[in-house]
Protein backbone atom coordinates (compact mmCIF):
# COMPACT_ATOMS: atom_id res chain seq x y z
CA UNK A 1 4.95 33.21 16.81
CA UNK A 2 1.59 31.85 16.67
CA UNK A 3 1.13 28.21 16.48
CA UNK A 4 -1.19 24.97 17.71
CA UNK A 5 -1.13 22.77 20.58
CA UNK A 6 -0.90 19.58 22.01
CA UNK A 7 -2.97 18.68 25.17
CA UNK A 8 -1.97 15.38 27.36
CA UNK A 9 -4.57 13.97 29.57
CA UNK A 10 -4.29 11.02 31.81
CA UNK A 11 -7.36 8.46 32.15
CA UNK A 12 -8.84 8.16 34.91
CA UNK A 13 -9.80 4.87 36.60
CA UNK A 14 -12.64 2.73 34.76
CA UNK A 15 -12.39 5.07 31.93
CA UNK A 16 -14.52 7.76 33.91
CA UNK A 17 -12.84 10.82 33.30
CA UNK A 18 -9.77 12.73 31.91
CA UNK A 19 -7.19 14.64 34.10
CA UNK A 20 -5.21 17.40 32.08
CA UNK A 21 -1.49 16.99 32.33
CA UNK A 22 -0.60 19.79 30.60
CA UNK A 23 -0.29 21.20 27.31
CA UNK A 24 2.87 22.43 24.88
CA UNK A 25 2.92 24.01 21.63
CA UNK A 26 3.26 22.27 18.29
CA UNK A 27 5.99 24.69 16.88
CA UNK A 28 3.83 24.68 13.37
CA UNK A 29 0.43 25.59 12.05
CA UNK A 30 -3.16 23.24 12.64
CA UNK A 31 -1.44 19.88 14.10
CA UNK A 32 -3.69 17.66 12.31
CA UNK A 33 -2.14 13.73 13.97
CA UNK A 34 -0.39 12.41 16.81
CA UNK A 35 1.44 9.29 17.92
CA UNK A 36 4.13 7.97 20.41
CA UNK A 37 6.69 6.08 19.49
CA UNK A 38 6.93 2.40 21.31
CA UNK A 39 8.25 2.98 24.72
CA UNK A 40 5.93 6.40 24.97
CA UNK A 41 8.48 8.77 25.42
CA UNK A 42 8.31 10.61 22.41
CA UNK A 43 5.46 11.89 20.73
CA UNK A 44 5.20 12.75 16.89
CA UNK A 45 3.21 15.79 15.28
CA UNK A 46 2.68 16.78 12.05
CA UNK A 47 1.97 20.59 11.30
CA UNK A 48 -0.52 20.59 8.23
CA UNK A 49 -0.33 24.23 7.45
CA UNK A 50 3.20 24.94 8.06
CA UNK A 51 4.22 21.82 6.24
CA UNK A 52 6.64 21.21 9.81
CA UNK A 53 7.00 17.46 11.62
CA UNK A 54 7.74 17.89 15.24
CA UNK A 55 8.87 15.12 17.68
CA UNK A 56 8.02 16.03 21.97
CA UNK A 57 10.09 14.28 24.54
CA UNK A 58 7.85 12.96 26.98
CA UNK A 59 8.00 11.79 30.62
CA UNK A 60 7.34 8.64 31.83
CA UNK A 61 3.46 9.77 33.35
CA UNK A 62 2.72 10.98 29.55
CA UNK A 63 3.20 14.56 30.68
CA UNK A 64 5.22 16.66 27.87
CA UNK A 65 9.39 16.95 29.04
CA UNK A 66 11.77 19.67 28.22
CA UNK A 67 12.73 19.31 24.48
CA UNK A 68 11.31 19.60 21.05
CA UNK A 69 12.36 19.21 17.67
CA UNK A 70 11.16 20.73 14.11
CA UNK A 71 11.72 19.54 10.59
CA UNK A 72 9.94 21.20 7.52
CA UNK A 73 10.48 19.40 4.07
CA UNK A 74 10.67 19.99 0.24
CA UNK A 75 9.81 20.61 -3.74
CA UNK A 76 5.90 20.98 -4.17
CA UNK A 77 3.34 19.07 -6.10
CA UNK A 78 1.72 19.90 -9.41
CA UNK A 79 -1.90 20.57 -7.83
CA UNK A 80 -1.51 24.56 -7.28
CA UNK A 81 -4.96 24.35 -5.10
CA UNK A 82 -3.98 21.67 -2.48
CA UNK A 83 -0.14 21.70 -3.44
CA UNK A 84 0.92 25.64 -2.55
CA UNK A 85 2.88 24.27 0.52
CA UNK A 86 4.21 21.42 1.79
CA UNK A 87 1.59 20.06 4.31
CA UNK A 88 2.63 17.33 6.65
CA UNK A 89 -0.34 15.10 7.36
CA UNK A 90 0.85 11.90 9.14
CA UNK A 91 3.67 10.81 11.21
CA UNK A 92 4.07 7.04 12.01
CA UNK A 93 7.12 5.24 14.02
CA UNK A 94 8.62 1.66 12.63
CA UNK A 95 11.51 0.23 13.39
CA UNK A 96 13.63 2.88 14.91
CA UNK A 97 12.61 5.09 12.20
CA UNK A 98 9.60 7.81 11.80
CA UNK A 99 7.96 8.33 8.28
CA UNK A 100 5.60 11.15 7.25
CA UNK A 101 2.91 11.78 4.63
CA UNK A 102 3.80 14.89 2.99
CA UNK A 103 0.38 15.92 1.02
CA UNK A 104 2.12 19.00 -0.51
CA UNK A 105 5.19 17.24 -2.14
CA UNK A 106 3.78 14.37 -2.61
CA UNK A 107 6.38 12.20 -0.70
CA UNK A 108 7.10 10.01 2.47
CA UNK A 109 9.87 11.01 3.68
CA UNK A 110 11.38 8.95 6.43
CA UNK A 111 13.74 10.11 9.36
CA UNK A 112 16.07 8.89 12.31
CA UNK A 113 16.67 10.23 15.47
CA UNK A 114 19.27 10.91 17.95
CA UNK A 115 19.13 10.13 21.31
CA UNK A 116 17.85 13.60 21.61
CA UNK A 117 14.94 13.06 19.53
CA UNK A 118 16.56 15.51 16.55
CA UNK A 119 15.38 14.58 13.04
CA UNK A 120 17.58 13.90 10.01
CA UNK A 121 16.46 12.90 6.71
CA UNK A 122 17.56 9.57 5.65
CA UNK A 123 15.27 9.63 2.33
CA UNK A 124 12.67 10.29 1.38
CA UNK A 125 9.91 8.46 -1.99
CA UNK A 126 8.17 10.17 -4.17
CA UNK A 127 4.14 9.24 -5.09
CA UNK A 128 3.20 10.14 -8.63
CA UNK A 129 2.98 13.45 -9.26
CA UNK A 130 -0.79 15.35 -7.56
CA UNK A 131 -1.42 11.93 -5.39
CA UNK A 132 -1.12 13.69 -2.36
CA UNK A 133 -0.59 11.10 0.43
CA UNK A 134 -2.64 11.75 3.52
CA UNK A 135 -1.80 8.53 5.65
CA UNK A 136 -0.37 5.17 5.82
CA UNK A 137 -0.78 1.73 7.67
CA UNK A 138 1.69 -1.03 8.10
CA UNK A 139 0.69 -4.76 7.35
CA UNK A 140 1.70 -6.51 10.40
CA UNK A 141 3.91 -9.54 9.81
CA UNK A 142 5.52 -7.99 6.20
CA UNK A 143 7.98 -5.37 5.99
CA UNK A 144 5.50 -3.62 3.65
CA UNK A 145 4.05 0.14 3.91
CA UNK A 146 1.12 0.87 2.30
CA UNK A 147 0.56 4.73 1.58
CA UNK A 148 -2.88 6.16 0.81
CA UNK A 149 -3.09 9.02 -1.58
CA UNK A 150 -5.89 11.58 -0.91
CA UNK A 151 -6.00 13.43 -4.17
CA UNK A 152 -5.47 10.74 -6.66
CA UNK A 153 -7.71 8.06 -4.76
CA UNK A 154 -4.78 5.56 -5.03
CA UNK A 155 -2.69 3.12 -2.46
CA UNK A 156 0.28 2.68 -3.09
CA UNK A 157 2.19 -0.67 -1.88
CA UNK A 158 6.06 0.03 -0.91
CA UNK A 159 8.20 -2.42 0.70
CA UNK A 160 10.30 -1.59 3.67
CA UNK A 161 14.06 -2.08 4.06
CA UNK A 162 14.46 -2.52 7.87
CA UNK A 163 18.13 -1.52 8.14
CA UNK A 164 17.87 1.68 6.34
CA UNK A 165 14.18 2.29 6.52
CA UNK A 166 13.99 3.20 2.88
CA UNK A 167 11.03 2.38 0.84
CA UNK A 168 10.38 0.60 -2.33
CA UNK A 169 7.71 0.97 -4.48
CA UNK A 170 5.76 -2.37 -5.97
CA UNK A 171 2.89 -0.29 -7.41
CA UNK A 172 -0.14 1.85 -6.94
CA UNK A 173 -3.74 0.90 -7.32
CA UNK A 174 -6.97 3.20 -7.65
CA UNK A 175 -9.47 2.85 -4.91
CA UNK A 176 -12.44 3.63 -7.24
CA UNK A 177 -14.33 1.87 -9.76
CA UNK A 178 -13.26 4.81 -12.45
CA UNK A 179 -11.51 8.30 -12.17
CA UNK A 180 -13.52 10.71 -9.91
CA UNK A 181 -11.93 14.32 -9.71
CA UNK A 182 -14.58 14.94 -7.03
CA UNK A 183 -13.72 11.87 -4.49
CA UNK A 184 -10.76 11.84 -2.20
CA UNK A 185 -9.47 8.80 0.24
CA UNK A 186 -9.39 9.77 3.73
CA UNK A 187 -8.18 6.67 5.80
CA UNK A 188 -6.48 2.88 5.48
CA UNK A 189 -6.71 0.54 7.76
CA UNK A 190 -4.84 -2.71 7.57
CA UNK A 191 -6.74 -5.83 9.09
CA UNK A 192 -5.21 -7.15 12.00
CA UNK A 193 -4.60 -10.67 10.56
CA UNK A 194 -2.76 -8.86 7.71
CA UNK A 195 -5.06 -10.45 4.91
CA UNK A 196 -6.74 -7.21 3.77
CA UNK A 197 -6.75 -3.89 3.38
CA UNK A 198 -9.18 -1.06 3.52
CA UNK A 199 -9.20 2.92 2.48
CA UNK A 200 -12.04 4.90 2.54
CA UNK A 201 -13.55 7.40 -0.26
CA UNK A 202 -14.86 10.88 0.19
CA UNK A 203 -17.27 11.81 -2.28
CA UNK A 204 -17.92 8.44 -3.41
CA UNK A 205 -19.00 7.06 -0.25
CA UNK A 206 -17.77 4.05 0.07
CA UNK A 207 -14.89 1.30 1.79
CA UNK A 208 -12.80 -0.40 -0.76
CA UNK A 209 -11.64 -3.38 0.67
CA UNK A 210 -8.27 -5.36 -1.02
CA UNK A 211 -7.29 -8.90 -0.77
CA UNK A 212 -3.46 -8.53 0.20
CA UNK A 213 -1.73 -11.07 -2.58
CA UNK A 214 0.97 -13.04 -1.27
CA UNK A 215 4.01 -10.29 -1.76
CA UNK A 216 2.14 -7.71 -0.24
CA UNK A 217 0.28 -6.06 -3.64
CA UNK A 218 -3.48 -5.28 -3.13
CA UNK A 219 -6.55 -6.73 -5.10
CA UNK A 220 -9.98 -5.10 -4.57
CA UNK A 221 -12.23 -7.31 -3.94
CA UNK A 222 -15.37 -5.30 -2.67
CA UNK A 223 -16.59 -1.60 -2.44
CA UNK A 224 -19.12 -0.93 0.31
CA UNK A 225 -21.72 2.17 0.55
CA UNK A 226 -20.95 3.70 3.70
CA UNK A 227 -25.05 4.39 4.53
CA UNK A 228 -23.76 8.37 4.40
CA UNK A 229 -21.73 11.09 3.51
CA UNK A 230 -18.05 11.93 3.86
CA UNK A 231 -16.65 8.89 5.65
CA UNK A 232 -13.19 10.67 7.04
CA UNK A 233 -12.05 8.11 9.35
CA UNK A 234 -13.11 4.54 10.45
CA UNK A 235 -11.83 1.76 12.98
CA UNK A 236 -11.41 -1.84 13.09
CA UNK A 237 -11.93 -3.00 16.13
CA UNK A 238 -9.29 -5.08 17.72
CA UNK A 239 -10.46 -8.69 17.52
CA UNK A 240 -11.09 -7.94 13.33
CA UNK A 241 -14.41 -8.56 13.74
CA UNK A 242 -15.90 -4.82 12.85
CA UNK A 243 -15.15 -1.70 10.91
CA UNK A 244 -16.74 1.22 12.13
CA UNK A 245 -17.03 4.37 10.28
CA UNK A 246 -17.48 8.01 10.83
CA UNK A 247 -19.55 9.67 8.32
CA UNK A 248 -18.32 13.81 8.75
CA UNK A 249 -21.12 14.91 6.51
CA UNK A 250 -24.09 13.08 7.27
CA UNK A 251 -23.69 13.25 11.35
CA UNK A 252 -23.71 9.40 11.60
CA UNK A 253 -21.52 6.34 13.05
CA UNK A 254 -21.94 3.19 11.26
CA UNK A 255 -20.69 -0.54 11.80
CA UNK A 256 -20.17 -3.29 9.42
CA UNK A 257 -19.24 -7.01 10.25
CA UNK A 258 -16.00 -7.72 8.42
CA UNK A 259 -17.06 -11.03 6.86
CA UNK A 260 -14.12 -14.22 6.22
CA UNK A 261 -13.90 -13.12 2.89
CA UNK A 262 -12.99 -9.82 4.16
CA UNK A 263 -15.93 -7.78 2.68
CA UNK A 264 -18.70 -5.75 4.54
CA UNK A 265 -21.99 -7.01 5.67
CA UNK A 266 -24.76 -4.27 6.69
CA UNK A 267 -25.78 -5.33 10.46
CA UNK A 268 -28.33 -2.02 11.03
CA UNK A 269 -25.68 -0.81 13.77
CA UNK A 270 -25.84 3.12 13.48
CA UNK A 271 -25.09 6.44 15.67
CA UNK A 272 -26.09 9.62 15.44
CA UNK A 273 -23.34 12.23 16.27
CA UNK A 274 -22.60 15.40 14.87
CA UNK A 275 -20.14 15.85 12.46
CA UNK A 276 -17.66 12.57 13.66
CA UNK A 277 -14.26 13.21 12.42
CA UNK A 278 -12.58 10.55 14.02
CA UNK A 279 -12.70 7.35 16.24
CA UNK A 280 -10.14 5.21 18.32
CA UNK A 281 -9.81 1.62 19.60
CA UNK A 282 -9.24 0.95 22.91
């Protein structure tokens, strides 16, 4: 039946060019993410229409191999507009073990593998009920997940249990000043040196930026205008030193220096590109 696909391109030398390697289908509706796991041999893809999570078995150029395996999960949430189906929005690998953001059931629902690459549910933890979570980061030296919610405009801060992969959850924390029907996150980032946190707000505008307290909650300590509209993804660049933000609605790129204190100073850096939906670090 009909469905999207996934296209694999190598990069060519000095970052000139891209040669296709090939393409194979998604086995669900409007893929929406994509990530390998650590030794690149199997790639993950969530299917936001269909609700579906499917892992690819790749070869060791990055070209797609023979196998593929689907998963669709569970009960739906309360919010009959964005909730009618379950809609997979994010699939991340950690320690031998690959969680999603389901949006539609409001849950992250975490999986292991065979040496096949087949899926089986090992558990899966529920947000509150509407909160919708769209995507997730992991803090880099603590086993702690932190989930964003898209519909509430909350994070919530789980810990990880690394033999079973199953989450805990420490609490949840709004990522706007008050309640805002109208606003939805889009995208957390964890800072590289793993002493704050970011998530950005559709509607309102804006970066809030958290202090990460010493078990892993979150404290905000800043909100930052985002000098447009609709900021749906943004970056931190590798060294820590600058977030960078695409602004869907307002056709602009903008960068911020991340200052010690880890809030965001204006430095007139800004882009013009239509409609940017998403960046990536090299």
């Amino acid at each position: 039946g009909e469905c999207g696909e996934v296209l694999a391109f190598q990069i060519t030398e000095n970052f000139a060019g891209l040669t296709p390697l090939g393409k194979c289908a998604s086995l669900g509706l409007d893929p929406c993410y994509c990530e390998t796991d650590k030794a690149g041999m199997r790639l993950a893809v969530p299917n936001y229409s269909s609700g579906s999570l499917t892992v690819i078995q790749l070869r060791p150029d990055g070209s797609f191999g023979g196998k593929a395996f689907s998963k669709r999960s569970g009960t739906l949430g309360p919010n009959a507009a964005r909730q009618g189906s379950p809609h997979a929005h994010q699939a991340r690998f950690l320690g031998g073990f690959l969680y999603l953001t389901d949006l539609g059931t409001d849950s992250v629902i975490i999986y292991a593998q065979d040496r096949e690459g087949r899926l089986s549910q090992v558990g899966a933890t529920q947000m509150a009920p509407g909160a919708g979570p769209r995507h997730m980061d992991f803090h880099p030296t603590m086993n702690i997940i932190y989930v964003l919610n898209e519909l509430n405009s909350t994070i919530t801060t789980c810990t990880r249990d690394s033999s079973s992969g199953l989450l805990t959850i420490l609490e949840s924390i709004s990522t706007l000043p008050a309640e805002d029907p109208a606003s939805t996150c889009a995208q957390i980032v964890c800072h590289p040196n793993g002493r704050f946190v970011y998530a950005s707000n559709r509607g309102h505008d804006s970066i809030s930026c958290f202090r990460v307290l010493q078990n892993g909650t979150l404290e905000c300590i800043a909100r930052k205008d985002t000098l447009g509209k609709t900021p749906r993804n943004f970056i931190i660049s590798p060294d820590g030193e600058w977030l960078i933000v695409a602004n869907q609605d307002s056709d602009n790129i903008v960068s911020f220096k991340v200052a010690d204190d880890g809030s965001l100073e204006e430095m007139g850096f800004e882009l013009q590109v239509a409609s940017p939906v998403c960046l990536s670090a090299f």
